[in-house]
Protein backbone atom coordinates (compact mmCIF):
# COMPACT_ATOMS: atom_id res chain seq x y z
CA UNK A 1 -19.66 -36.28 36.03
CA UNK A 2 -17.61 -37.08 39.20
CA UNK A 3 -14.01 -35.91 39.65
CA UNK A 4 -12.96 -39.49 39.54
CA UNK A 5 -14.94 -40.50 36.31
CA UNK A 6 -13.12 -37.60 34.63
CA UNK A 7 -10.05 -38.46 35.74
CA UNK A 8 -10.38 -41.53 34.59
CA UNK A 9 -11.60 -40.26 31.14
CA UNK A 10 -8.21 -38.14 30.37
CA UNK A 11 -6.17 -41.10 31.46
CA UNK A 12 -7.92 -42.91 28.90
CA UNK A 13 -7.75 -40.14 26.38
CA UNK A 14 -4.07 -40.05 27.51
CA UNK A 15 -3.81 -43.78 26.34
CA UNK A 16 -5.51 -43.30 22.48
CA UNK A 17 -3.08 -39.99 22.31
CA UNK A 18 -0.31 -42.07 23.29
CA UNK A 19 -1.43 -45.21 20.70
CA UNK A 20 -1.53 -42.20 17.91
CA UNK A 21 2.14 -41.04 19.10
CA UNK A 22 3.46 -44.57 18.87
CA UNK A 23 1.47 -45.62 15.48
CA UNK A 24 3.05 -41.83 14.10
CA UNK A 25 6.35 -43.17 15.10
CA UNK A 26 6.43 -46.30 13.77
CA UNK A 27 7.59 -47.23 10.41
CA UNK A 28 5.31 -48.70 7.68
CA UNK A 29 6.45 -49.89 4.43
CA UNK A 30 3.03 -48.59 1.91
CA UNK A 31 4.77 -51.10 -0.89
CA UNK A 32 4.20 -54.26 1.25
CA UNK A 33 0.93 -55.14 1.57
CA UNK A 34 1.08 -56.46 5.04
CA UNK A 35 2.10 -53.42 6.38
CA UNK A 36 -0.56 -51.58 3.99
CA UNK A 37 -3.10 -53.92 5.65
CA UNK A 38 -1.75 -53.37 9.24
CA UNK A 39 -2.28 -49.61 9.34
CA UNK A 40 -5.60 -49.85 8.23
CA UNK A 41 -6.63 -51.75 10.90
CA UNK A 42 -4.85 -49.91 12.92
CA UNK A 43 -6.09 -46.55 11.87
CA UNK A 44 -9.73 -47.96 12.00
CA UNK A 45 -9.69 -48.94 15.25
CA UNK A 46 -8.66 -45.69 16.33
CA UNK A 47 -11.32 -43.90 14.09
CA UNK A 48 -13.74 -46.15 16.48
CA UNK A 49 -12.01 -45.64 19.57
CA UNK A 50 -12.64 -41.72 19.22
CA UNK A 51 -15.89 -41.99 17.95
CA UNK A 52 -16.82 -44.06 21.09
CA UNK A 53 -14.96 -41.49 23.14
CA UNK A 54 -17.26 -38.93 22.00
CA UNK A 55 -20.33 -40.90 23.23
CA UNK A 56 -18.54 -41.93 26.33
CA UNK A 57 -18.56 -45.52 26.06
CA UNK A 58 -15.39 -46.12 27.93
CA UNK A 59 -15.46 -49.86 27.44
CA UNK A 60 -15.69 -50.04 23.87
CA UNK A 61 -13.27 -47.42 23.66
CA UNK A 62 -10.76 -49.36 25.44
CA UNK A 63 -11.13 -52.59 23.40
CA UNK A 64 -10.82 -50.53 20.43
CA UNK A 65 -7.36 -48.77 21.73
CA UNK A 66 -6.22 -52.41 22.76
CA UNK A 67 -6.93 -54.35 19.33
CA UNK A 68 -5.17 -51.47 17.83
CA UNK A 69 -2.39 -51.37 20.40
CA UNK A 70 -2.12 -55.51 20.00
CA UNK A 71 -1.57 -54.91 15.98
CA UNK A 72 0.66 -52.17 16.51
CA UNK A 73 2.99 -54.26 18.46
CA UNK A 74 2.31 -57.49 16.48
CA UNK A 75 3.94 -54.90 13.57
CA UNK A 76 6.91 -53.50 15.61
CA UNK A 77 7.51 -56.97 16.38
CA UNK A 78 7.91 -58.57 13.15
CA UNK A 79 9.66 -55.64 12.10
CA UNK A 80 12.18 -55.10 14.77
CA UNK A 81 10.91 -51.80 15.62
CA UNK A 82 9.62 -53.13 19.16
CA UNK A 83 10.73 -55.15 22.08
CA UNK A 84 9.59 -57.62 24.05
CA UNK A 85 8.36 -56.17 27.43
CA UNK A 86 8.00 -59.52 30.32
C-alpha cells in the first residue's frame, strides 16, 4: 500500500470515528419510534461501513458513512440538536 493510499485510509477511518463521536453525542428519544427507527439505520450503516473498511472497499465505505451521516443530521435537525451549515 502506498503512503498516500494509507493516508487516505485513516482520514477516512478518521471520518466513521468522527460519525460514531457525533451519533454518541446526540440525543435519541428510545420511546418515540422515529427516533427508535433513526438509530437503527444509523447504527447499521455504520456496522457496514466498518465491515467494508475491513475489506478495503473505500467507496462503499464512504456511501455507507454518508447515508448514515445524512440521517444523523436529518435527526439533529428535526430535533434542534443541529444547525444548518451553508
Amino acid at each position: 500500500m502506498s503512503s498516500e493510499a494509507a493516508m487516505q485510509a485513516t482520514l477516512h477511518s478518521e471520518a466513521l470515528t468522527e460519525l460514531e463521536k457525533s451519533v454518541a453525542t446526540t440525543q435519541f428519544d428510545s420511546a418515540n419510534r422515529m427516533h427508535a427507527l433513526r438509530l437503527k439505520r444509523i447504527m447499521f450503516y455504520i456496522s457496514q461501513a466498518r465491515a467494508y473498511e475491513q475489506q478495503n472497499w473505500q467507496y462503499n465505505r464512504d456511501d455507507a458513512v454518508q447515508r448514515a451521516s445524512n440521517i444523523l443530521r436529518h435527526h439533529q435537525m428535526k430535533t434542534g440538536q443541529g444547525s444548518y451549515v451553508l
